[in-house]
Each structure stands twice: as C-alpha cells, then as structure tokens.
C-alpha atoms as a PDB file:
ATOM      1  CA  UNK A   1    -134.305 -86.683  -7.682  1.00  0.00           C
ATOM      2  CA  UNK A   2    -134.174 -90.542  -7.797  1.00  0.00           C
ATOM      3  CA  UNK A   3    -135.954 -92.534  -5.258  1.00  0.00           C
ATOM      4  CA  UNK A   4    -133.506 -94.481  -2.862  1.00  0.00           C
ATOM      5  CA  UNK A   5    -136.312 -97.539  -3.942  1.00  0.00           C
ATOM      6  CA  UNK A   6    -135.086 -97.547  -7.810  1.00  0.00           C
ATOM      7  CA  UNK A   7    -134.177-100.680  -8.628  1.00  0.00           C
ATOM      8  CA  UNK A   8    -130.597-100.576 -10.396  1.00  0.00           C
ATOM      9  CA  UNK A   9    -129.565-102.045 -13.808  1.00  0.00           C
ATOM     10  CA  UNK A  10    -126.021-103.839 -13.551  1.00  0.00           C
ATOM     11  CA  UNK A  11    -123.619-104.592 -15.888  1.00  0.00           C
ATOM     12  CA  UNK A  12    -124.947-108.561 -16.079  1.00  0.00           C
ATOM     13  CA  UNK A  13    -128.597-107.428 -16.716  1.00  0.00           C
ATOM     14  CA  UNK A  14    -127.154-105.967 -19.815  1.00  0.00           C
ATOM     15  CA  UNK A  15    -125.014-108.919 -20.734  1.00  0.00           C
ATOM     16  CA  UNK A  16    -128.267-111.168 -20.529  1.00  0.00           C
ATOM     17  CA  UNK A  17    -130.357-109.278 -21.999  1.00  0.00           C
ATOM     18  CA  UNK A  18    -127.877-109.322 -25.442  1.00  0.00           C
ATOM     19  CA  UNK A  19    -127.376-112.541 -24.846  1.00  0.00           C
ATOM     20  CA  UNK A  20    -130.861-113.453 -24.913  1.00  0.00           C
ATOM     21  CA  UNK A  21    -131.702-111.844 -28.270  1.00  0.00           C
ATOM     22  CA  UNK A  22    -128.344-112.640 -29.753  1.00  0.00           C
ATOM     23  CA  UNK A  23    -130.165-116.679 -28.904  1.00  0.00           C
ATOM     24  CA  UNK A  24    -133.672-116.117 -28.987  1.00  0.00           C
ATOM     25  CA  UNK A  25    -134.185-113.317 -31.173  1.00  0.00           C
ATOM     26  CA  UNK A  26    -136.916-111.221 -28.749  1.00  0.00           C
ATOM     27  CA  UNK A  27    -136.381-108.278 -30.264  1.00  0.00           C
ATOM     28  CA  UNK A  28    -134.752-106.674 -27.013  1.00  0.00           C
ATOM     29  CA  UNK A  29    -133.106-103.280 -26.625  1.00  0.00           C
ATOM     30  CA  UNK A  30    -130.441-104.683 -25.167  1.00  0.00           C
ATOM     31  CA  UNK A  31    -130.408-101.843 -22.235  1.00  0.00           C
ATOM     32  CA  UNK A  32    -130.959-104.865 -19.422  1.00  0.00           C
ATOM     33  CA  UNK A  33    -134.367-103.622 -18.717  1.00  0.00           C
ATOM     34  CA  UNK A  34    -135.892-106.915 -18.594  1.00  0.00           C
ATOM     35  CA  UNK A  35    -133.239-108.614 -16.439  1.00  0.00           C
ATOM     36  CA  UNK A  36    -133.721-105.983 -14.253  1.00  0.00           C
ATOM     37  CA  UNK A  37    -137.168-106.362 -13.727  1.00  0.00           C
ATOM     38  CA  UNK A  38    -137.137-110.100 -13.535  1.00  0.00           C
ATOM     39  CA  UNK A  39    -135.078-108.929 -10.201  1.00  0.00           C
ATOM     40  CA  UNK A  40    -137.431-106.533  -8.895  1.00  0.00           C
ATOM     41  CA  UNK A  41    -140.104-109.162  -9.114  1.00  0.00           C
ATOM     42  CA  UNK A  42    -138.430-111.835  -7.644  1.00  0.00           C
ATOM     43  CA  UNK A  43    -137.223-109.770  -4.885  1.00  0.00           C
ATOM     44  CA  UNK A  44    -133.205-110.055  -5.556  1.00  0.00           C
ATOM     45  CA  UNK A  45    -132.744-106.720  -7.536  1.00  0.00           C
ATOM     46  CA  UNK A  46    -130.135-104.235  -6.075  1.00  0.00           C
ATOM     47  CA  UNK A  47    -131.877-100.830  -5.335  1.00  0.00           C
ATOM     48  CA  UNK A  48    -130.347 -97.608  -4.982  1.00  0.00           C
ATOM     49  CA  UNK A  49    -130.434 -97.629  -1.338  1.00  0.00           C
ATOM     50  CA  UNK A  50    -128.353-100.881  -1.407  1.00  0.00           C
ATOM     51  CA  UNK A  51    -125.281 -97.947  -2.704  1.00  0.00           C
ATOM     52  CA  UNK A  52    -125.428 -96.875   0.870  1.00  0.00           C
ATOM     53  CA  UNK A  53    -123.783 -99.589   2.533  1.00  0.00           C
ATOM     54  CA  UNK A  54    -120.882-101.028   1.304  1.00  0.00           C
ATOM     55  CA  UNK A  55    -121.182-104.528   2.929  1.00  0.00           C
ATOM     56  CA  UNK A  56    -125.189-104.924   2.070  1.00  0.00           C
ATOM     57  CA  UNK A  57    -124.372-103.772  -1.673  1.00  0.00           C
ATOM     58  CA  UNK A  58    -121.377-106.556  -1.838  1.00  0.00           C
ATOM     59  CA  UNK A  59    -123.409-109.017  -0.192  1.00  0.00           C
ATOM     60  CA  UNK A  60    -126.524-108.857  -2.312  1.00  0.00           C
ATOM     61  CA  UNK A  61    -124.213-108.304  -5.518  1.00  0.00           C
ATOM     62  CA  UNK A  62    -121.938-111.527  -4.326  1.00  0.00           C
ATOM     63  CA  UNK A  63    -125.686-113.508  -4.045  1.00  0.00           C
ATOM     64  CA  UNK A  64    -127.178-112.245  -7.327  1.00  0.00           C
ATOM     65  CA  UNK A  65    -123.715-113.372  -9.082  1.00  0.00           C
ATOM     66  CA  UNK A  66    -123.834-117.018  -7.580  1.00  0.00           C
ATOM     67  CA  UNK A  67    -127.154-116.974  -9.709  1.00  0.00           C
ATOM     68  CA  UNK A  68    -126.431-114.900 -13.043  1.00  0.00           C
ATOM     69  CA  UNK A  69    -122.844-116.353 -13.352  1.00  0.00           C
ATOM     70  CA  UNK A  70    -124.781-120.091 -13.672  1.00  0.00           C
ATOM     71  CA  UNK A  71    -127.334-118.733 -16.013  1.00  0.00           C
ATOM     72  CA  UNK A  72    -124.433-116.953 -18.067  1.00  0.00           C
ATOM     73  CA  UNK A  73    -122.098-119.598 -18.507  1.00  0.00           C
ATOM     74  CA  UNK A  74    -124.172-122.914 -18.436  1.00  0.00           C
ATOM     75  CA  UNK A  75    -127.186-121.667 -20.718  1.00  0.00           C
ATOM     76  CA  UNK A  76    -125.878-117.891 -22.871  1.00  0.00           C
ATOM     77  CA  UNK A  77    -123.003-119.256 -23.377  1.00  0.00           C
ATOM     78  CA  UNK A  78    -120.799-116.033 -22.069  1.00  0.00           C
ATOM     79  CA  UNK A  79    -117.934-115.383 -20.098  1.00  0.00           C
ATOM     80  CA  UNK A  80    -118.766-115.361 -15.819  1.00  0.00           C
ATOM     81  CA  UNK A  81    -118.944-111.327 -14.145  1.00  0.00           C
ATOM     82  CA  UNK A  82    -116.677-110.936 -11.551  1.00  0.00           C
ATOM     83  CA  UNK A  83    -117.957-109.551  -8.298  1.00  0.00           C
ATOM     84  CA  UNK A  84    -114.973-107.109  -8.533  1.00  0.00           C
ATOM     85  CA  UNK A  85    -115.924-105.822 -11.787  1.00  0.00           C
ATOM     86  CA  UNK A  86    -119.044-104.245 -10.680  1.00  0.00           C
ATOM     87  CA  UNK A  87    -118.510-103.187  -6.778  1.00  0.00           C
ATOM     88  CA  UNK A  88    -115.527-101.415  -7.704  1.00  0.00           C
ATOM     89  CA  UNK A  89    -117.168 -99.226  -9.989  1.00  0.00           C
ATOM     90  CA  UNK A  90    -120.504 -99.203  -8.672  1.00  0.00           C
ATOM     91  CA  UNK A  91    -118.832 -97.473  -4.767  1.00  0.00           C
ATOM     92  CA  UNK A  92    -118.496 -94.382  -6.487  1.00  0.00           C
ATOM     93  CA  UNK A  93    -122.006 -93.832  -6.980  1.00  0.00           C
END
C-alpha cells in the first residue's frame, strides 16, 4: 500500500536533479529525489492524494511550474516543462 501522504517525484524533479550534477557535479543519482524533497520541505510538493482531484492536481502542478520553469530555463540552462506534459500522463494514475 502507498500512503495517500507520499510525496510524488515529477518529471521536472528529475530534469533538475541531472541538471544540477551535469553543472555542479554533486554526485546525484539523478532519480529527482532531492528536488522532491526540497518540495516536501517547503510545502509545494504534489502528494499522492493531490491524484484524486483533477483540478487541485492541475492547480498545484500549474503553481509548481511557474517556479521550476524559471529555475530551469534562467539558471540549468534546459528547455521549460509544459503543464500538459505531466497532467496528461500523471490522470491515469
């Protein structure tokens, strides 16, 4: 069973996370798990519950993407995630 709490790892915590040691050489995995923290800490991270409603999920995905797309672009150096690319996929689930 997986708790309805679990914080998820998306497609852009991956893309950082490569991004960052492909930069900064930390010696990451490259799986997003540190992104993904960095959102559970600061309170923006998507959780598994979030799955359940379709207009939370694309809110909070729409708000975290505002953020990531900045950091993506302006500092890594990497092409912007589409809001589409991710809540298309993710509904299934």
């Amino acid at each position: 069973m997986i708790s309805e709490e679990t914080h998820l790892i998306l497609p852009y915590h991956r893309k950082i996370d490569v991004a960052r040691e492909r930069i900064f050489k930390i010696g990451t995995t490259g799986r997003g798990i540190g992104p993904a923290y960095e959102d559970k800490v600061t309170r923006c991270g998507i959780r598994v519950v979030d799955l359940l409603d379709q207009k939370v999920f694309k809110k909070k995905l729409e708000e975290n993407l505002l953020q990531k797309n900045v950091y993506l672009t302006q500092i890594l150096k990497e092409k912007r995630i589409e809001v589409s690319e991710i809540y298309d996929g993710y509904l299934r689930f």
